[in-house]
C-alpha atoms as a PDB file:
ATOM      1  CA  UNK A   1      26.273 -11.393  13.257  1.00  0.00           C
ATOM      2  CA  UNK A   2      23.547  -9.429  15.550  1.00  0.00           C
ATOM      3  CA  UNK A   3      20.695 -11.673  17.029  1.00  0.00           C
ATOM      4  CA  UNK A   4      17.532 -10.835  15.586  1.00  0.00           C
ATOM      5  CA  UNK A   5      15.367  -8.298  17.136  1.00  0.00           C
ATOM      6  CA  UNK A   6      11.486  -8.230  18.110  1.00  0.00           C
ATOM      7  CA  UNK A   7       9.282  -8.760  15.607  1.00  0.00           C
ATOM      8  CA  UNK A   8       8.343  -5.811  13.649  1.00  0.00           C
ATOM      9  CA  UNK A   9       4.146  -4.363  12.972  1.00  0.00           C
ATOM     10  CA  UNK A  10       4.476  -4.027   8.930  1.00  0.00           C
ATOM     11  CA  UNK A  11       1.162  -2.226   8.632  1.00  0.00           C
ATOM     12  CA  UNK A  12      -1.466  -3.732   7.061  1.00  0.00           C
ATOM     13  CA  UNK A  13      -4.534  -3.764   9.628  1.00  0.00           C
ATOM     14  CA  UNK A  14      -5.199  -2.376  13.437  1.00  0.00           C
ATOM     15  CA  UNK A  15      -3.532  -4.600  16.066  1.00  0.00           C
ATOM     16  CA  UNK A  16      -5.394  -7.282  17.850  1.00  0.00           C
ATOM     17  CA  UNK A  17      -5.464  -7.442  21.692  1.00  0.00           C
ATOM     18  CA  UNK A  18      -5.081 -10.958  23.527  1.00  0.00           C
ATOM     19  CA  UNK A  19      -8.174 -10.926  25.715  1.00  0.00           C
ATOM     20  CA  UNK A  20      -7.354 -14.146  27.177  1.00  0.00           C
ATOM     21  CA  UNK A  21      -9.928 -15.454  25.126  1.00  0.00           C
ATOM     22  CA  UNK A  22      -9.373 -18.053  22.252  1.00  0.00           C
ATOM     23  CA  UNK A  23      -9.501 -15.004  19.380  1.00  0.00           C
ATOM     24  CA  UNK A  24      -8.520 -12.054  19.764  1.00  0.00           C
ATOM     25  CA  UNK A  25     -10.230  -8.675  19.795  1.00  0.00           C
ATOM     26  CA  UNK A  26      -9.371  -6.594  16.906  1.00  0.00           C
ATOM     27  CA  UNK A  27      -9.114  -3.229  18.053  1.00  0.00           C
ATOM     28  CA  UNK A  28     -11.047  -0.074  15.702  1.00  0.00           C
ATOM     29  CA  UNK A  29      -8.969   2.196  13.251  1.00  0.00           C
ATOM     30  CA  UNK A  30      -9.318   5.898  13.611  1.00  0.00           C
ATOM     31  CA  UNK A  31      -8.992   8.066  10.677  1.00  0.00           C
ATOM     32  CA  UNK A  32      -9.001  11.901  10.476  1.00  0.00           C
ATOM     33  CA  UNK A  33      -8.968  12.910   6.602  1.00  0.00           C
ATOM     34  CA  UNK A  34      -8.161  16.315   6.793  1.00  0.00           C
ATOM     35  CA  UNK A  35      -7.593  19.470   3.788  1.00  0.00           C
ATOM     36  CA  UNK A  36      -3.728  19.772   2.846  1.00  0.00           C
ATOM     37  CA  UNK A  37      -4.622  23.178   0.850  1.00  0.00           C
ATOM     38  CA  UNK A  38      -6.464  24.496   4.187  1.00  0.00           C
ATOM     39  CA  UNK A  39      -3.210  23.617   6.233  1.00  0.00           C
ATOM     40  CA  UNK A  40      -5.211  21.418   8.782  1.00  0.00           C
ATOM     41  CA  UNK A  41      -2.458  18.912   9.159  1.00  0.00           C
ATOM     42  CA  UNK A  42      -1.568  20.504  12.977  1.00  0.00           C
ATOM     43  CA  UNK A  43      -5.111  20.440  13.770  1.00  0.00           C
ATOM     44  CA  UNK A  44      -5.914  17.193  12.955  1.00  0.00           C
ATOM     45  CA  UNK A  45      -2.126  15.870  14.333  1.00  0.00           C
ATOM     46  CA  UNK A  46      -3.149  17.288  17.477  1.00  0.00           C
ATOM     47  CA  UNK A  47      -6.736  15.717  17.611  1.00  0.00           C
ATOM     48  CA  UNK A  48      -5.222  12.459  16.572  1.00  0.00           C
ATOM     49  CA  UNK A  49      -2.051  13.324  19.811  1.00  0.00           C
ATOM     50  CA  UNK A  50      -5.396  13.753  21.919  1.00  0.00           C
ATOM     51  CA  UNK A  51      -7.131  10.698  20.835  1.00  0.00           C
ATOM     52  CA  UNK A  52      -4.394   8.131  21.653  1.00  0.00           C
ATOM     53  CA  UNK A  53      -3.717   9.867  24.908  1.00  0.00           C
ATOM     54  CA  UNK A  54      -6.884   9.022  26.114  1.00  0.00           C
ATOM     55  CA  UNK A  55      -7.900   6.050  24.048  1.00  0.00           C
ATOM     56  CA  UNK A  56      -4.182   4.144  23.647  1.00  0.00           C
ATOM     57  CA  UNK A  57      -5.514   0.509  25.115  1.00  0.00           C
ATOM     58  CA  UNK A  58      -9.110   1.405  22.993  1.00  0.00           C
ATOM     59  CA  UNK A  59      -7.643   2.009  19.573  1.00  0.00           C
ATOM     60  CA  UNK A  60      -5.392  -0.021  17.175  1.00  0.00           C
ATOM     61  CA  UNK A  61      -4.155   2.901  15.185  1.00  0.00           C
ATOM     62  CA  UNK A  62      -4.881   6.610  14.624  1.00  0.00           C
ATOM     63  CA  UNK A  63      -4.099   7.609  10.436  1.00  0.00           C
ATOM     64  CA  UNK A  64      -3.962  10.776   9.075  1.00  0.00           C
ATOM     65  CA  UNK A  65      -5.630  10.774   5.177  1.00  0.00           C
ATOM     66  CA  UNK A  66      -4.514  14.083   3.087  1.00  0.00           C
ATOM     67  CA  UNK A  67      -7.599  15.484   1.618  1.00  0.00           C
ATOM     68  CA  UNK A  68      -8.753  18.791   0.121  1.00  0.00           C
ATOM     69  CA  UNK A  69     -12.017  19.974  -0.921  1.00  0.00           C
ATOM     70  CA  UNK A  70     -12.552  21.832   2.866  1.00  0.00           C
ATOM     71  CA  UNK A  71     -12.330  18.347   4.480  1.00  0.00           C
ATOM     72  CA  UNK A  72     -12.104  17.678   7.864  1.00  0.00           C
ATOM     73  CA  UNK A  73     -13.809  14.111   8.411  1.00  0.00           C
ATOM     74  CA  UNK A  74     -12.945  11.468  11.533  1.00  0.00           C
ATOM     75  CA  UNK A  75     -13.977   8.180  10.771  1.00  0.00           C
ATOM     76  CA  UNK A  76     -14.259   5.423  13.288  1.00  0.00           C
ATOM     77  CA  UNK A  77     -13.407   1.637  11.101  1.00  0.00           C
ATOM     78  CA  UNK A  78     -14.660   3.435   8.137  1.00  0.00           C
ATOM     79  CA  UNK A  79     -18.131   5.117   9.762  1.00  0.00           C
ATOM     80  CA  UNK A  80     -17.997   8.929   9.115  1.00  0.00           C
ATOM     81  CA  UNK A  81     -18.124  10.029  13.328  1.00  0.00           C
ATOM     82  CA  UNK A  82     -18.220  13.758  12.890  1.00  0.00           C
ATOM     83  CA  UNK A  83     -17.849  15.655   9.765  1.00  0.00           C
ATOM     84  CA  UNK A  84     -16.811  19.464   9.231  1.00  0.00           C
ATOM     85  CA  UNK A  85     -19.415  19.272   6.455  1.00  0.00           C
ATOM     86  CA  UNK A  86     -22.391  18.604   8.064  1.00  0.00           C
ATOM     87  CA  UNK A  87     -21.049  20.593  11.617  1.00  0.00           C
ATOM     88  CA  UNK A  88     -19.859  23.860   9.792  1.00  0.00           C
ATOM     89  CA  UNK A  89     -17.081  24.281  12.384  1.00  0.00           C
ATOM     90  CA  UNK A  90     -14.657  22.492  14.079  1.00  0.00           C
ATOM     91  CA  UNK A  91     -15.449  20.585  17.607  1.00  0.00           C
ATOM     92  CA  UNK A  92     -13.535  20.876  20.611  1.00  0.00           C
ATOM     93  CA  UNK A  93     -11.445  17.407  21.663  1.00  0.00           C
ATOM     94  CA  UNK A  94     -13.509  16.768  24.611  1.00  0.00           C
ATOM     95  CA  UNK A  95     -16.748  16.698  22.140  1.00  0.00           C
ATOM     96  CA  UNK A  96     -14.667  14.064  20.034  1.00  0.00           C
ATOM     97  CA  UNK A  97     -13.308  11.776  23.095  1.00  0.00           C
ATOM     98  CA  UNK A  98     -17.422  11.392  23.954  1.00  0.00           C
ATOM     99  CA  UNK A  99     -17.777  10.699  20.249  1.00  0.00           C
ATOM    100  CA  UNK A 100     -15.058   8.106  20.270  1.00  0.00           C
ATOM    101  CA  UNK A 101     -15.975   6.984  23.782  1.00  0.00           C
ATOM    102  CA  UNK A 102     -19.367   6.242  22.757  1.00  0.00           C
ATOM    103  CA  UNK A 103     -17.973   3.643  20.576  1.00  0.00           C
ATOM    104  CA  UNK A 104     -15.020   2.668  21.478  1.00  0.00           C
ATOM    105  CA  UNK A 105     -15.605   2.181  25.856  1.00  0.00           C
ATOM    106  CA  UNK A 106     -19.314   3.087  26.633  1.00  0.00           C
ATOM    107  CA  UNK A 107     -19.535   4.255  30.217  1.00  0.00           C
ATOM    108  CA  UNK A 108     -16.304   4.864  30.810  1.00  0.00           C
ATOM    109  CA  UNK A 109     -15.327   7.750  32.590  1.00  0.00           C
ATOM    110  CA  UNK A 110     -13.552  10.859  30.544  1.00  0.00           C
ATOM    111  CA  UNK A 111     -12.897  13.157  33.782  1.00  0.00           C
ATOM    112  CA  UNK A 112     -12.872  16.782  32.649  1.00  0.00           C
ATOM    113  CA  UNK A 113     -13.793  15.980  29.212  1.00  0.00           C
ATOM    114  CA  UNK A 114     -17.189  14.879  30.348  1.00  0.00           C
ATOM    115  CA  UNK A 115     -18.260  17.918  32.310  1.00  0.00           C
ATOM    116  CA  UNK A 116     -20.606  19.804  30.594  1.00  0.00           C
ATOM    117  CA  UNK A 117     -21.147  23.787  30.700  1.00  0.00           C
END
């Protein structure tokens, strides 16, 4: 008989960081919905790869939501954050990190990401 292991994260909900406070902090859901017919799964895989990097304390998961239609939508606990719709092209990841950055750790710094022209 094998001991049991570590408890296992079913799903169900981002996880919750212990603060040190009585409750704990539940951390935002990222979602990038992107077009399966358009073949954007390695573009959005590689924005979400770029997201955790940088955000992986911020964040308490990164999904990726088949679509079609065109879209190519990033959604921040369910709040459309930038849209392929509305922006007619596709963003670079440093314009995304400030996006998520904004919301996730105001001020924070973002190093390269946040030097402009």
């Amino acid at each position: 008989m094998t001991a049991p292991g570590p408890p296992r994260h079913t799903g169900g909900g981002s996880e919750r960081e212990n603060t040190g406070q009585d409750a704990p902090v539940a951390r935002p859901r990222l979602e990038i919905e992107y077009c399966t017919r358009c073949r954007w799964l390695p573009r959005a895989s590689w924005m979400a790869q770029e997201l955790l990097t940088t955000f992986e304390a911020d964040l308490g998961e990164v999904a990726l939501v088949p679509g079609s239609g065109g879209v190519f939508d990033v959604r921040l606990d369910g709040e459309v954050i930038w849209s392929r719709t509305s922006d007619a092209a596709f963003t670079d990841a440093a314009d995304l990190k400030k996006l998520v950055r904004d919301r996730v750790a105001p001020g924070r710094a973002l190093g390269h990401s946040d030097r402009t022209g």
